[in-house]
C-alpha atoms as a PDB file:
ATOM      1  CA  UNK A   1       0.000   0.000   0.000  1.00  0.00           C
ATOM      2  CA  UNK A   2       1.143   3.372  -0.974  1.00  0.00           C
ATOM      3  CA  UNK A   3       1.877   5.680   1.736  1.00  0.00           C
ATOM      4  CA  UNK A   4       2.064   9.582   1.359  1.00  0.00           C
ATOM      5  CA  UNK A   5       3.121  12.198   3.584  1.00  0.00           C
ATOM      6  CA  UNK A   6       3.506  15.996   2.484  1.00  0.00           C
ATOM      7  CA  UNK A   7       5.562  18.578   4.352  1.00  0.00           C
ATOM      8  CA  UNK A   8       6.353  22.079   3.259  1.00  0.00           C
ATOM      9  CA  UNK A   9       3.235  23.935   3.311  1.00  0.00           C
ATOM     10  CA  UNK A  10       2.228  27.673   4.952  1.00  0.00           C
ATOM     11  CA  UNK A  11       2.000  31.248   4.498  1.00  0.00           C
ATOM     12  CA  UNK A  12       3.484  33.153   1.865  1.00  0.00           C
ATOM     13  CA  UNK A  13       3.162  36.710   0.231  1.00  0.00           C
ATOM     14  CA  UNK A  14       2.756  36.906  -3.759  1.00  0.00           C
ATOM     15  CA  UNK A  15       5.544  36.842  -5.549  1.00  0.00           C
ATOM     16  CA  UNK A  16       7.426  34.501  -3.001  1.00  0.00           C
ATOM     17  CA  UNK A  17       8.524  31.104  -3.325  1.00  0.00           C
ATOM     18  CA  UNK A  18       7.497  27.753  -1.421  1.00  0.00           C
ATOM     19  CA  UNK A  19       8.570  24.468  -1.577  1.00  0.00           C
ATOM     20  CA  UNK A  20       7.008  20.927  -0.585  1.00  0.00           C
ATOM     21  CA  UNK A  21       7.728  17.425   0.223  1.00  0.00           C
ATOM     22  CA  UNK A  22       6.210  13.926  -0.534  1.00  0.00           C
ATOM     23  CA  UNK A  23       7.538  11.460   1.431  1.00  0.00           C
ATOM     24  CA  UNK A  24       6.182   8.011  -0.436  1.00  0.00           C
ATOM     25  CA  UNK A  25       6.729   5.126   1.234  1.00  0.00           C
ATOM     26  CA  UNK A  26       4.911   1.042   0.066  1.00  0.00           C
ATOM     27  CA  UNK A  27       5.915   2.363  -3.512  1.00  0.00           C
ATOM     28  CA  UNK A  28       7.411  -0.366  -5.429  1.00  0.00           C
ATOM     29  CA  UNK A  29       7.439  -0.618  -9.636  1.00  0.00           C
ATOM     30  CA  UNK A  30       4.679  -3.951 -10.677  1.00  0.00           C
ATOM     31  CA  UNK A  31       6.382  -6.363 -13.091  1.00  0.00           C
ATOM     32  CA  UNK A  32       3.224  -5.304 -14.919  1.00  0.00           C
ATOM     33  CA  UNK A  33       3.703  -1.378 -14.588  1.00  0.00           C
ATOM     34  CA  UNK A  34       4.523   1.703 -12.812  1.00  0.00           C
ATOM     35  CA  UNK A  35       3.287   4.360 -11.204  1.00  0.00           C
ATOM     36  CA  UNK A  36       1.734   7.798 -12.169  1.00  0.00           C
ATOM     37  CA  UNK A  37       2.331  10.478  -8.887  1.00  0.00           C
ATOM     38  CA  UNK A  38       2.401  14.193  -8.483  1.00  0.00           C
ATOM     39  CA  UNK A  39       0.492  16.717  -6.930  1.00  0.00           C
ATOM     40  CA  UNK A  40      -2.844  17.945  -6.859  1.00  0.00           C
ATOM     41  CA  UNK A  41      -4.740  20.790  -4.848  1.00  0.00           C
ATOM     42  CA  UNK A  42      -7.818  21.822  -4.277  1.00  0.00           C
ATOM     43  CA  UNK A  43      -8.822  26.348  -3.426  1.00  0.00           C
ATOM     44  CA  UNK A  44     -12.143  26.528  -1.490  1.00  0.00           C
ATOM     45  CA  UNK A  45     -15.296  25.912  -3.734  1.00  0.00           C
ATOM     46  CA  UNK A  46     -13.592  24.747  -6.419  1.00  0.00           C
ATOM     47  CA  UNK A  47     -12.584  20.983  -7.409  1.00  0.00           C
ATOM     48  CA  UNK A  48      -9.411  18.939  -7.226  1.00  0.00           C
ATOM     49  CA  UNK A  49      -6.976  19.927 -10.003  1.00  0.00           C
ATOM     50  CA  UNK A  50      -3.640  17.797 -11.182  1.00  0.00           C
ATOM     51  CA  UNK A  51      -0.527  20.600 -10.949  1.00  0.00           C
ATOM     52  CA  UNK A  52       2.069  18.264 -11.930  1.00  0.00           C
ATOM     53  CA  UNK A  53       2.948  14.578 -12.124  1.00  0.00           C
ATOM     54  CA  UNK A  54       5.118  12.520 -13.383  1.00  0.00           C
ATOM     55  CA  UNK A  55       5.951   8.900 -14.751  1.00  0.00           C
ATOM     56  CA  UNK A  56       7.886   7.193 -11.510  1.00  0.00           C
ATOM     57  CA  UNK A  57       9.517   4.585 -14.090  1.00  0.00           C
ATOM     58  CA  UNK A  58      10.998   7.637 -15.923  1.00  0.00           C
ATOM     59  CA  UNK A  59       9.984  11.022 -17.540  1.00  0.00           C
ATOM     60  CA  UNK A  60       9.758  14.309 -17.625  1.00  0.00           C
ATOM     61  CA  UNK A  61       6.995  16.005 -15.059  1.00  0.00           C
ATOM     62  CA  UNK A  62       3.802  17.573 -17.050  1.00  0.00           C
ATOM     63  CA  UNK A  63       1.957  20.713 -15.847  1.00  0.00           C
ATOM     64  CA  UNK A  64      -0.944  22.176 -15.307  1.00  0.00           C
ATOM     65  CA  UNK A  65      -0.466  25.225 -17.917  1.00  0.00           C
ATOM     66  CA  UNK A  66      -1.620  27.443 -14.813  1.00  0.00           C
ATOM     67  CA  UNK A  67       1.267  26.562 -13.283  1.00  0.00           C
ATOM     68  CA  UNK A  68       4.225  26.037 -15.901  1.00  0.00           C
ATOM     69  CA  UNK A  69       7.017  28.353 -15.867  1.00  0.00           C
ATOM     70  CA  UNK A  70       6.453  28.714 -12.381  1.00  0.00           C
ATOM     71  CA  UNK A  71       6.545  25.619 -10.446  1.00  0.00           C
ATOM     72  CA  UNK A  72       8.828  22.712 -11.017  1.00  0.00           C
ATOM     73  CA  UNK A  73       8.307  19.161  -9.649  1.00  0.00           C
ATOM     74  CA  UNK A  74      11.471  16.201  -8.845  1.00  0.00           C
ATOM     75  CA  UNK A  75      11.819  13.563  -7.923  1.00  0.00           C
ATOM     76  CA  UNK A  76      14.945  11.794  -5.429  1.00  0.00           C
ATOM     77  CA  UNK A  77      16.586   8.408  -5.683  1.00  0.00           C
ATOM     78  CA  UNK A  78      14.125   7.606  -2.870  1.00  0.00           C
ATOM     79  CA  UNK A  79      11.282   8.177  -4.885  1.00  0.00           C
ATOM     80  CA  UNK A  80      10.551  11.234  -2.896  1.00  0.00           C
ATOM     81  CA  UNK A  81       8.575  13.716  -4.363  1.00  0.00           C
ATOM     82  CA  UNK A  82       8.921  17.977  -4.123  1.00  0.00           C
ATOM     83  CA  UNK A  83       7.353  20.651  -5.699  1.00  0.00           C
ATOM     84  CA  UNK A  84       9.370  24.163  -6.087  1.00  0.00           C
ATOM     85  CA  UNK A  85       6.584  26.525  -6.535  1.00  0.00           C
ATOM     86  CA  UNK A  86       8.189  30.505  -7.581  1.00  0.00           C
ATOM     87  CA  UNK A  87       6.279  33.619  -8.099  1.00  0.00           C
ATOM     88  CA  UNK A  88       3.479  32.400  -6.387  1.00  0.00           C
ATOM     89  CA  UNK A  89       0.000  34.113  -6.613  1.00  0.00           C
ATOM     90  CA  UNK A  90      -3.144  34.256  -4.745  1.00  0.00           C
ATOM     91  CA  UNK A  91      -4.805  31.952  -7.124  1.00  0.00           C
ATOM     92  CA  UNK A  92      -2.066  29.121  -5.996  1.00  0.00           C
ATOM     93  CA  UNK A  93      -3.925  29.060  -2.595  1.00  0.00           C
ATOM     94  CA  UNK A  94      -5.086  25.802  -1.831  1.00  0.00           C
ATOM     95  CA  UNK A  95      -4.772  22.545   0.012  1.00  0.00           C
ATOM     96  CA  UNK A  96      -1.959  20.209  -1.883  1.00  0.00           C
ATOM     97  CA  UNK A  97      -2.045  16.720  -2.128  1.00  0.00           C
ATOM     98  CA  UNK A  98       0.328  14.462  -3.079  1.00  0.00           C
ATOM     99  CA  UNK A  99      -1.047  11.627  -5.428  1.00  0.00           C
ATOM    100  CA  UNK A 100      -0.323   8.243  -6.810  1.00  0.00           C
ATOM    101  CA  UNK A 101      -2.131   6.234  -9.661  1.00  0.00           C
ATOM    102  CA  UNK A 102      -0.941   2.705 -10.732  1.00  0.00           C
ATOM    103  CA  UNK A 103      -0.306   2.668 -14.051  1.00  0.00           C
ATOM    104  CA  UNK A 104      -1.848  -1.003 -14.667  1.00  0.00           C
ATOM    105  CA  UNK A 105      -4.679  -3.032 -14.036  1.00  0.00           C
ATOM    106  CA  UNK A 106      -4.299  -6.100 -13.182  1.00  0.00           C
ATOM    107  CA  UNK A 107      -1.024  -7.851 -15.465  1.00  0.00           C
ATOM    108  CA  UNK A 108      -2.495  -4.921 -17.964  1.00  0.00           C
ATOM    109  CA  UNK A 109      -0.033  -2.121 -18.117  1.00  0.00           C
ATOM    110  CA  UNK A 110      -1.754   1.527 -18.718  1.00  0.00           C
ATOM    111  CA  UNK A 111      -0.296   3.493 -21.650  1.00  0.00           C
ATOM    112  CA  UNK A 112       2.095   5.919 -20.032  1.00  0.00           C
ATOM    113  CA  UNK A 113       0.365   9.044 -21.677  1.00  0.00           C
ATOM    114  CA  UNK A 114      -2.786   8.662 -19.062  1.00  0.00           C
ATOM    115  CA  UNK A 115      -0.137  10.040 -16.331  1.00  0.00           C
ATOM    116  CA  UNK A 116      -0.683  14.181 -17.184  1.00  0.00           C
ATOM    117  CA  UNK A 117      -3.031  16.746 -15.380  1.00  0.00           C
ATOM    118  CA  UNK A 118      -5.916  16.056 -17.162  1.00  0.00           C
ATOM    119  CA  UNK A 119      -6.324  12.106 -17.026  1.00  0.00           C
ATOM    120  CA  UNK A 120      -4.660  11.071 -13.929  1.00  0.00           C
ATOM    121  CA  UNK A 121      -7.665   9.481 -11.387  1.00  0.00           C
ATOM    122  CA  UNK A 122      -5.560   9.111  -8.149  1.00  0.00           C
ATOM    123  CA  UNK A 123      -6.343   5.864  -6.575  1.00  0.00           C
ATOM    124  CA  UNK A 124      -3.371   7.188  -2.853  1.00  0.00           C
ATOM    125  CA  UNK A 125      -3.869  10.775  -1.719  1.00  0.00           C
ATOM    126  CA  UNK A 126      -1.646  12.430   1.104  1.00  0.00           C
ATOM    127  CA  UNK A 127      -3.475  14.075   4.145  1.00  0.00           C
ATOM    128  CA  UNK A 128      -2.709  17.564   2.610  1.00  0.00           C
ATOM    129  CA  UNK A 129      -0.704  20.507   3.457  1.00  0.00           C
ATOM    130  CA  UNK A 130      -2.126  24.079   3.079  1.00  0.00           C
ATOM    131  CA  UNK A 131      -0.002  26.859   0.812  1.00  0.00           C
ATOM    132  CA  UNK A 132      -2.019  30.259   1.511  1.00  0.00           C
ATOM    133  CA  UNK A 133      -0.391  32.980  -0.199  1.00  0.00           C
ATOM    134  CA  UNK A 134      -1.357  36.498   0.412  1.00  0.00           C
ATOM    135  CA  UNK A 135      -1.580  39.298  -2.434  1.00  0.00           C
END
């Protein structure tokens, strides 16, 4: 089972930078498949949005375009996760989540292009960590 812990979270003013930490833990690569993870978040009334993820087996991260140019996701040897986020606004506040899909079914592998913003449906969320940044 996939374990996820964020840290980093808090109070910023706009135009400041932030970054966050996914601890994952129960994470192992299927003979069948890997893993889709990233980071999601969620600003009061709205819903749950993908900001970035990434292909775990290997990759480059893919954005949300509301975000790109701004934040920057990695990824450690330990299959850690952080998120730099830079010249952050207002419209970044939100609670973030750190997420993980499987990328198979079964002994069917998923095609690797379901892992973006858009199409991810995370099966592990973290317990959240709120970034509130002030204008």
């Amino acid at each position: 089972q996939v374990q996820l812990v964020e840290s980093g979270g808090g109070s910023v003013e706009a135009g400041g930078s932030m970054r966050m930490s996914c601890e994952v833990s129960g994470y192992k690569d299927g003979y069948y498949g890997t893993y889709c993870m990233g980071w999601f978040r969620q600003a009061p009334g709205k819903e749950r949005e993908g900001v970035a993820v990434i292909v775990m087996s290997g990759g480059s991260p893919k954005y949300a375009d509301s975000v790109k140019g701004r934040f920057t996701m990695s990824k450690d040897n330990a299959n850690n996760l952080y998120l730099q986020m830079d010249n952050l606004k207002p419209e970044d506040t939100a609670m973030y989540y750190c997420v993980a899909e499987p990328l198979f079914v079964g002994r069917i592998a998923l095609p690797a292009s379901t892992c973006d913003v858009v199409h991810m449906t995370p099966e592990y969320w973290g317990q959240g960590t709120q970034v509130t940044v002030s204008s």
